[in-house]
PDB file of N, CA and C in Angstrom:
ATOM      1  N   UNK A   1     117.276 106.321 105.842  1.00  0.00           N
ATOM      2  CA  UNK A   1     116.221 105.901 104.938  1.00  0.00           C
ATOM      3  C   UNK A   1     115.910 104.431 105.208  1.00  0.00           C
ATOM      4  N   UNK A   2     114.475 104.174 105.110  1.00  0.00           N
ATOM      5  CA  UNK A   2     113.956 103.109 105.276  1.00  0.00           C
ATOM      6  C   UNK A   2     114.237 102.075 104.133  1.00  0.00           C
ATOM      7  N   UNK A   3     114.177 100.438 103.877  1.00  0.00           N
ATOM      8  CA  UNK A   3     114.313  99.767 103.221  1.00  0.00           C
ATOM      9  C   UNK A   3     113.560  98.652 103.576  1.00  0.00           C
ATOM     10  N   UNK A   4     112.765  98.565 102.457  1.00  0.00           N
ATOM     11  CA  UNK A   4     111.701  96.586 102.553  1.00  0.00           C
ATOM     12  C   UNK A   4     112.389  96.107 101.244  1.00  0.00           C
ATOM     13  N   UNK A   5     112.853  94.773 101.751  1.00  0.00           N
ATOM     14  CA  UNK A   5     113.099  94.078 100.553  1.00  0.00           C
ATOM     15  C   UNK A   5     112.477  92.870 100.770  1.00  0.00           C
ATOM     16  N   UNK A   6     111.958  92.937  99.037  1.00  0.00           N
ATOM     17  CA  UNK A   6     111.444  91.384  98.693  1.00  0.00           C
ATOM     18  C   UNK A   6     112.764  91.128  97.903  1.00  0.00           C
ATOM     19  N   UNK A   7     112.112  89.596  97.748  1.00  0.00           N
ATOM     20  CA  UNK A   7     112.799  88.843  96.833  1.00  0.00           C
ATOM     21  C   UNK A   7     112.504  87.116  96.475  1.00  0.00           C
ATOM     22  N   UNK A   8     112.578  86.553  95.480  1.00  0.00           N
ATOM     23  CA  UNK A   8     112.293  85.491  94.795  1.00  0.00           C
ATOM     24  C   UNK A   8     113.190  84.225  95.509  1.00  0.00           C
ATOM     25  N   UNK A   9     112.992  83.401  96.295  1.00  0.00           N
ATOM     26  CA  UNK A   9     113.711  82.095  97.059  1.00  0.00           C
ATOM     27  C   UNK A   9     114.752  81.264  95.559  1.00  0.00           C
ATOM     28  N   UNK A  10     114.044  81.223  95.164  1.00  0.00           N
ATOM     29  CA  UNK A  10     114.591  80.969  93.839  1.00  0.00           C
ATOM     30  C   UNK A  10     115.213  81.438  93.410  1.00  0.00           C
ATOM     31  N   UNK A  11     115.331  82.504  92.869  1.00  0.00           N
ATOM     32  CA  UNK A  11     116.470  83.780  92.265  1.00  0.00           C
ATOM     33  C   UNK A  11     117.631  83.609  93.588  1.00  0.00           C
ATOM     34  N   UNK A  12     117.077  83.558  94.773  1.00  0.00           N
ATOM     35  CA  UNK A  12     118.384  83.764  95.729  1.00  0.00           C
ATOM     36  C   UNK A  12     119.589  82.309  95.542  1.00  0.00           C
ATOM     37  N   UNK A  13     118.487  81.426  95.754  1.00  0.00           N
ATOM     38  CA  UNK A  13     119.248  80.163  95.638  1.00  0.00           C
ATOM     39  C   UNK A  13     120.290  80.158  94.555  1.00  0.00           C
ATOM     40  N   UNK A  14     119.809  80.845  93.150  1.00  0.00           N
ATOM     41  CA  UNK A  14     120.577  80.725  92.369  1.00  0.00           C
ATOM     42  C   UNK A  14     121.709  81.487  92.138  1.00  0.00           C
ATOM     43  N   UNK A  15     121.260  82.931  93.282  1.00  0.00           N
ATOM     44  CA  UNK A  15     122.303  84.153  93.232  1.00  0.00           C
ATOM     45  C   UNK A  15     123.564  83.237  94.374  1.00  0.00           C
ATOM     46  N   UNK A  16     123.100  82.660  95.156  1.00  0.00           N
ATOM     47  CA  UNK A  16     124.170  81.601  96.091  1.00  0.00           C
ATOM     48  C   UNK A  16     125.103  80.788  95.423  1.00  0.00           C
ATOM     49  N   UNK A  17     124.289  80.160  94.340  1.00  0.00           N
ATOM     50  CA  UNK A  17     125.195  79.167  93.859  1.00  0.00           C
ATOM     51  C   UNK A  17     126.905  80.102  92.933  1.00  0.00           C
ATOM     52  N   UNK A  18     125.800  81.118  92.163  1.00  0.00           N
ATOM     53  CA  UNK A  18     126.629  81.832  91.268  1.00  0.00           C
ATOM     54  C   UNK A  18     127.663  82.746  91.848  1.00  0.00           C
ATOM     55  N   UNK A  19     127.407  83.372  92.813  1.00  0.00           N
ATOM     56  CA  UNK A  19     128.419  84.623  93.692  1.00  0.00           C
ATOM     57  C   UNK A  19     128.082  84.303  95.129  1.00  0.00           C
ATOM     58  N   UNK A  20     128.293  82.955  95.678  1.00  0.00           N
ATOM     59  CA  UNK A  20     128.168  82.620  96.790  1.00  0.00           C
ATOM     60  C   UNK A  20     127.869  83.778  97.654  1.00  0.00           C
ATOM     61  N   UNK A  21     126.475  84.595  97.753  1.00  0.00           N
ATOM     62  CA  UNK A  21     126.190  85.494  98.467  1.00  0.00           C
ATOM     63  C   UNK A  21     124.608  85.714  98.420  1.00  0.00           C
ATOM     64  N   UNK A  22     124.095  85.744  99.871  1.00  0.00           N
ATOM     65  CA  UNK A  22     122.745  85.502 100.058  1.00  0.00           C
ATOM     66  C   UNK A  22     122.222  86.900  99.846  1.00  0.00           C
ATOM     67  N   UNK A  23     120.929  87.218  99.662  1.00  0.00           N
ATOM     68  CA  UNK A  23     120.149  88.389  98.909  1.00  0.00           C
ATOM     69  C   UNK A  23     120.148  89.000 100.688  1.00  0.00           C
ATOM     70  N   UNK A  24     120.004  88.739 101.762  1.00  0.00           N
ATOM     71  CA  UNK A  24     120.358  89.275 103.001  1.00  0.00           C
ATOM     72  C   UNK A  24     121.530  89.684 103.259  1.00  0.00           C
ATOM     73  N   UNK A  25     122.738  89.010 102.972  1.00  0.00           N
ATOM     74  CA  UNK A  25     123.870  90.200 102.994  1.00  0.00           C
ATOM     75  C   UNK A  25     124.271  90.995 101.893  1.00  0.00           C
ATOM     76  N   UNK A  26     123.401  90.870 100.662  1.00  0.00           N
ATOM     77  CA  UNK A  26     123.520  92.109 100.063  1.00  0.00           C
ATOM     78  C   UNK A  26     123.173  93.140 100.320  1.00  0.00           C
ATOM     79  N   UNK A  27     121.765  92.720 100.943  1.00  0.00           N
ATOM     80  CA  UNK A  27     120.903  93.748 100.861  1.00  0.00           C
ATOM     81  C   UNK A  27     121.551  94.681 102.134  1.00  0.00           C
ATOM     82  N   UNK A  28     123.013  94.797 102.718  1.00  0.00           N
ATOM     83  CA  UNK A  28     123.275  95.567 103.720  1.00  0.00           C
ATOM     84  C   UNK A  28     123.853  96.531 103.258  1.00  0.00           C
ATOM     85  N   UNK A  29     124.204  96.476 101.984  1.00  0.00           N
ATOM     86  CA  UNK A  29     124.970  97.239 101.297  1.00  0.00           C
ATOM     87  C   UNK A  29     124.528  98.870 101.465  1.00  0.00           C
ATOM     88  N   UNK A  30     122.857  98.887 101.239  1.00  0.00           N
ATOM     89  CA  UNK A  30     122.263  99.691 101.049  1.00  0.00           C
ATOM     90  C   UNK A  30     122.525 101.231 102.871  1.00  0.00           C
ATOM     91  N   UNK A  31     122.909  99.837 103.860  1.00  0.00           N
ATOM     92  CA  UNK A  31     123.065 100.948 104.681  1.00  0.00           C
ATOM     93  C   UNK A  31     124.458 101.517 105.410  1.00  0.00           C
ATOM     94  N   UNK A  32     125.041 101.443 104.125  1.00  0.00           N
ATOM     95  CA  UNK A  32     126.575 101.902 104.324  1.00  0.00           C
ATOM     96  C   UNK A  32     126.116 103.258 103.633  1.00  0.00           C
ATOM     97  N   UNK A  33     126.597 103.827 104.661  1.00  0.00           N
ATOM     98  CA  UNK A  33     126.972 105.429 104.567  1.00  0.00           C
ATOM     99  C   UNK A  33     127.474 105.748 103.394  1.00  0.00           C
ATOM    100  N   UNK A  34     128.444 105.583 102.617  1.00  0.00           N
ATOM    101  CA  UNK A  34     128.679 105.864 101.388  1.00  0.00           C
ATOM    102  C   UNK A  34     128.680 105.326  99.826  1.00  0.00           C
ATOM    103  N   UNK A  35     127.485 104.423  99.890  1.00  0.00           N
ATOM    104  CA  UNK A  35     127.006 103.660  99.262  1.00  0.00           C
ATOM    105  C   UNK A  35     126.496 104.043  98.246  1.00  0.00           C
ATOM    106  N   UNK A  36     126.529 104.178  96.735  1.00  0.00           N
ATOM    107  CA  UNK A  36     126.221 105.104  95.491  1.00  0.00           C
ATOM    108  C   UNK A  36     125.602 103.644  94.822  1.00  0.00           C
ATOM    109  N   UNK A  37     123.984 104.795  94.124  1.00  0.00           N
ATOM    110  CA  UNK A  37     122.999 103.888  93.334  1.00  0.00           C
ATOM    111  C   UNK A  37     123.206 105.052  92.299  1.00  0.00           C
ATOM    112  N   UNK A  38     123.325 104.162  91.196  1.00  0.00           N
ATOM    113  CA  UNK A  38     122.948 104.639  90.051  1.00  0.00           C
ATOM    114  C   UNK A  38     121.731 103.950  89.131  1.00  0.00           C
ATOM    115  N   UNK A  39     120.970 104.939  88.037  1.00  0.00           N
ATOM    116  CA  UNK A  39     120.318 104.111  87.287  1.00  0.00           C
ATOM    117  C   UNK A  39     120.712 103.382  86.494  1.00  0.00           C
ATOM    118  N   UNK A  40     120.354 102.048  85.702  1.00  0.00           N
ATOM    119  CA  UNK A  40     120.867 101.340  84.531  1.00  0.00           C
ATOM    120  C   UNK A  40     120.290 101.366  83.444  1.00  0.00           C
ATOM    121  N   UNK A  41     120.462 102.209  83.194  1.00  0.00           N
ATOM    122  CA  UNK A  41     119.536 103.036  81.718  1.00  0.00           C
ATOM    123  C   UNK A  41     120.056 101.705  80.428  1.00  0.00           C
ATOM    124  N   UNK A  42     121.117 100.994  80.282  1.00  0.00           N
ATOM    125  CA  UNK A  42     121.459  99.962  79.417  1.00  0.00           C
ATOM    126  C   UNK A  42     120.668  98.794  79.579  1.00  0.00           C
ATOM    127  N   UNK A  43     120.141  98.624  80.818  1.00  0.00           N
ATOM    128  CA  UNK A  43     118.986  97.216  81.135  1.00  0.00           C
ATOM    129  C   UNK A  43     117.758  97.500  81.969  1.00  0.00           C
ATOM    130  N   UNK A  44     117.285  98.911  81.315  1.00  0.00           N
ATOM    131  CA  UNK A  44     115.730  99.239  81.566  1.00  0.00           C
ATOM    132  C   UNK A  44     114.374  99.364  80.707  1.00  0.00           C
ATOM    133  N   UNK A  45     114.993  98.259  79.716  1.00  0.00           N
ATOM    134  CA  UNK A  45     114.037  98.181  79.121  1.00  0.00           C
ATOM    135  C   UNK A  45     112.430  97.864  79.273  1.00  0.00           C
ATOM    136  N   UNK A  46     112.919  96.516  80.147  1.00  0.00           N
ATOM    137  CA  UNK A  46     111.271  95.923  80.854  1.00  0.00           C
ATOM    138  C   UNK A  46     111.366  96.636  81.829  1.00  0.00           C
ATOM    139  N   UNK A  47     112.073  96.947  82.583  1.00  0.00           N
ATOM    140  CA  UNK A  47     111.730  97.580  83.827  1.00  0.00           C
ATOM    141  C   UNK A  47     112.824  98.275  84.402  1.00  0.00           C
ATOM    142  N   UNK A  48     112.327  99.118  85.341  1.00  0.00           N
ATOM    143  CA  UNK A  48     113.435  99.954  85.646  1.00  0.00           C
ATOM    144  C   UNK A  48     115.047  99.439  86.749  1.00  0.00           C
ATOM    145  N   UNK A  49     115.944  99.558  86.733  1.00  0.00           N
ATOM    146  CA  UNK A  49     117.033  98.724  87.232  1.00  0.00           C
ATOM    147  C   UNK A  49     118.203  99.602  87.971  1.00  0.00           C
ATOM    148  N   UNK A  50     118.512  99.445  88.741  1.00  0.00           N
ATOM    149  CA  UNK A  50     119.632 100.506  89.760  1.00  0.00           C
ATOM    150  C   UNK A  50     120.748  99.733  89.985  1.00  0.00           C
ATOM    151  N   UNK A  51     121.709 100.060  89.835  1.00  0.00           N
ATOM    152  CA  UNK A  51     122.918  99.723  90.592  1.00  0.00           C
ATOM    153  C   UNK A  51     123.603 100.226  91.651  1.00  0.00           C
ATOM    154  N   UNK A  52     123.710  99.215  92.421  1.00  0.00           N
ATOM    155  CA  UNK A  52     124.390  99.759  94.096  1.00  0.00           C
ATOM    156  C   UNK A  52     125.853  99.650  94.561  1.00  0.00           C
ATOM    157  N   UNK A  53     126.429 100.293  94.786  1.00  0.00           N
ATOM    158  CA  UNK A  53     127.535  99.832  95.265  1.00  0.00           C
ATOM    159  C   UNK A  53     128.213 100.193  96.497  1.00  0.00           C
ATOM    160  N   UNK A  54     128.560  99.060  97.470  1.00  0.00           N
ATOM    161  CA  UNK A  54     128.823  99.956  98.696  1.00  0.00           C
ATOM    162  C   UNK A  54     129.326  98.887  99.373  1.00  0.00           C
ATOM    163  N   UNK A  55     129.640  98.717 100.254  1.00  0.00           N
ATOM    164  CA  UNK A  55     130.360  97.887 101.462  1.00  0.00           C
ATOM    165  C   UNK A  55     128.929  96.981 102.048  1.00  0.00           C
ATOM    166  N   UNK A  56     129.081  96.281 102.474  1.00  0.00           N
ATOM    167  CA  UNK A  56     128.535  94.783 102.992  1.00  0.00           C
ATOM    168  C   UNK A  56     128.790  94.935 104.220  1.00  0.00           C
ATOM    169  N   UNK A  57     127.882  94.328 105.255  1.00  0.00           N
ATOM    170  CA  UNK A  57     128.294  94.429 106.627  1.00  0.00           C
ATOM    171  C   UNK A  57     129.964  94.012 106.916  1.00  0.00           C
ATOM    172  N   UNK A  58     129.967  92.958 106.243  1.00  0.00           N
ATOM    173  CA  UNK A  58     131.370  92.230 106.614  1.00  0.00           C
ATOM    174  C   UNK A  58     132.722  93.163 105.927  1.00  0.00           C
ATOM    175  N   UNK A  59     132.262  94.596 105.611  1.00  0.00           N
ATOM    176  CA  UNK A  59     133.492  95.134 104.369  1.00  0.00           C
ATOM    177  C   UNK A  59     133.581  95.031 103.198  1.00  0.00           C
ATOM    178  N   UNK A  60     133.013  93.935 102.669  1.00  0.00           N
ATOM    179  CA  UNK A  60     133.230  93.671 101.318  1.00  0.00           C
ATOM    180  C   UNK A  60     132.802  94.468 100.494  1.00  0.00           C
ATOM    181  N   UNK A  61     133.184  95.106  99.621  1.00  0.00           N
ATOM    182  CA  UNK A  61     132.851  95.911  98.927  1.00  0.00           C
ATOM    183  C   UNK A  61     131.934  94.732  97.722  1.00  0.00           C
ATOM    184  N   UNK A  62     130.810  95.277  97.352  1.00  0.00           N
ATOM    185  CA  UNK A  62     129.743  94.453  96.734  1.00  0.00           C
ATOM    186  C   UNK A  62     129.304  95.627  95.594  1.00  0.00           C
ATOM    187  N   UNK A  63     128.687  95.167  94.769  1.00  0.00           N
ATOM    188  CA  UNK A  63     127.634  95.945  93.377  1.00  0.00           C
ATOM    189  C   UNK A  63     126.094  94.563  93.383  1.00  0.00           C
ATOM    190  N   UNK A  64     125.555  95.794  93.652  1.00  0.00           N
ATOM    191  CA  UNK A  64     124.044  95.013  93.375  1.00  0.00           C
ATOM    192  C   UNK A  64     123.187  95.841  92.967  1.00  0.00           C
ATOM    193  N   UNK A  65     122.725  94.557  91.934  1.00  0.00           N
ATOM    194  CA  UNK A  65     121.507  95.267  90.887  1.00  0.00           C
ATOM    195  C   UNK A  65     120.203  94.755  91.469  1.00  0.00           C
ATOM    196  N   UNK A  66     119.237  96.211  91.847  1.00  0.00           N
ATOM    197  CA  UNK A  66     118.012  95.863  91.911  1.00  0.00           C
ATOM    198  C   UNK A  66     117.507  96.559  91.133  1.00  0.00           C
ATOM    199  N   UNK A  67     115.761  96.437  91.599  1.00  0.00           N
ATOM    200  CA  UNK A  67     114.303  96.663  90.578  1.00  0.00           C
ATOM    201  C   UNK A  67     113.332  97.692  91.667  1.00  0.00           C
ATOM    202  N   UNK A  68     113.129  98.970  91.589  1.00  0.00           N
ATOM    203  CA  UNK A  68     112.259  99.154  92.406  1.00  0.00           C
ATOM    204  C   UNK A  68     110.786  99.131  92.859  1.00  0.00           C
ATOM    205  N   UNK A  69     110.383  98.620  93.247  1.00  0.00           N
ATOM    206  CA  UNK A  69     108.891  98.265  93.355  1.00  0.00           C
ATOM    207  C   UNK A  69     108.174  99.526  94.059  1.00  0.00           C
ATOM    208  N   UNK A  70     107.590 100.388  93.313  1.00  0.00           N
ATOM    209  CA  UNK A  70     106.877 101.064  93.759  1.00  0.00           C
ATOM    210  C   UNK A  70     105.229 100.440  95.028  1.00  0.00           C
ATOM    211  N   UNK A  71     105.278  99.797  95.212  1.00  0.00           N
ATOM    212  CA  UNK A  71     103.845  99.016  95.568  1.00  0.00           C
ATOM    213  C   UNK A  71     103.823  99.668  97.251  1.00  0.00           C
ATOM    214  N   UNK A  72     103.064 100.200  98.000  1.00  0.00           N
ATOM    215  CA  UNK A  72     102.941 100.403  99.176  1.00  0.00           C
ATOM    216  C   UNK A  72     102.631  99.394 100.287  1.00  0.00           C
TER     217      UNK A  72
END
């Protein structure tokens, strides 16, 4: 499966400072083979929210919350 990710320079900077980890090696998470998204039905209020969890290029086992953007 294919993957485009955006994301906010800002939000990243701040995701760096907080969990020293750039929105590019999260976003590898997504292509580990056994990598489980769930929905976050507790913080979908404004919008809809997934949780990922899966290994990182480097192994690390990671959880990341995204937003899906339907937009083509």
């Amino acid at each position: 499966m294919d993957y485009n990710f955006d994301w906010n320079p800002a939000k990243e900077k701040q995701n760096i400072r907080k969990h020293q980890l750039n929105f590019l090696l999260a976003s590898t998470v997504f292509r580990h083979p056994y990598q489980l998204t769930i929905y976050d039905e507790e913080h979908s209020q404004d919008e809809d929210r997934w949780i990922t969890i899966g290994l990182d290029e480097t192994g690390i086992l990671r959880v990341v919350i995204q937003m899906a953007n339907q937009k083509q």
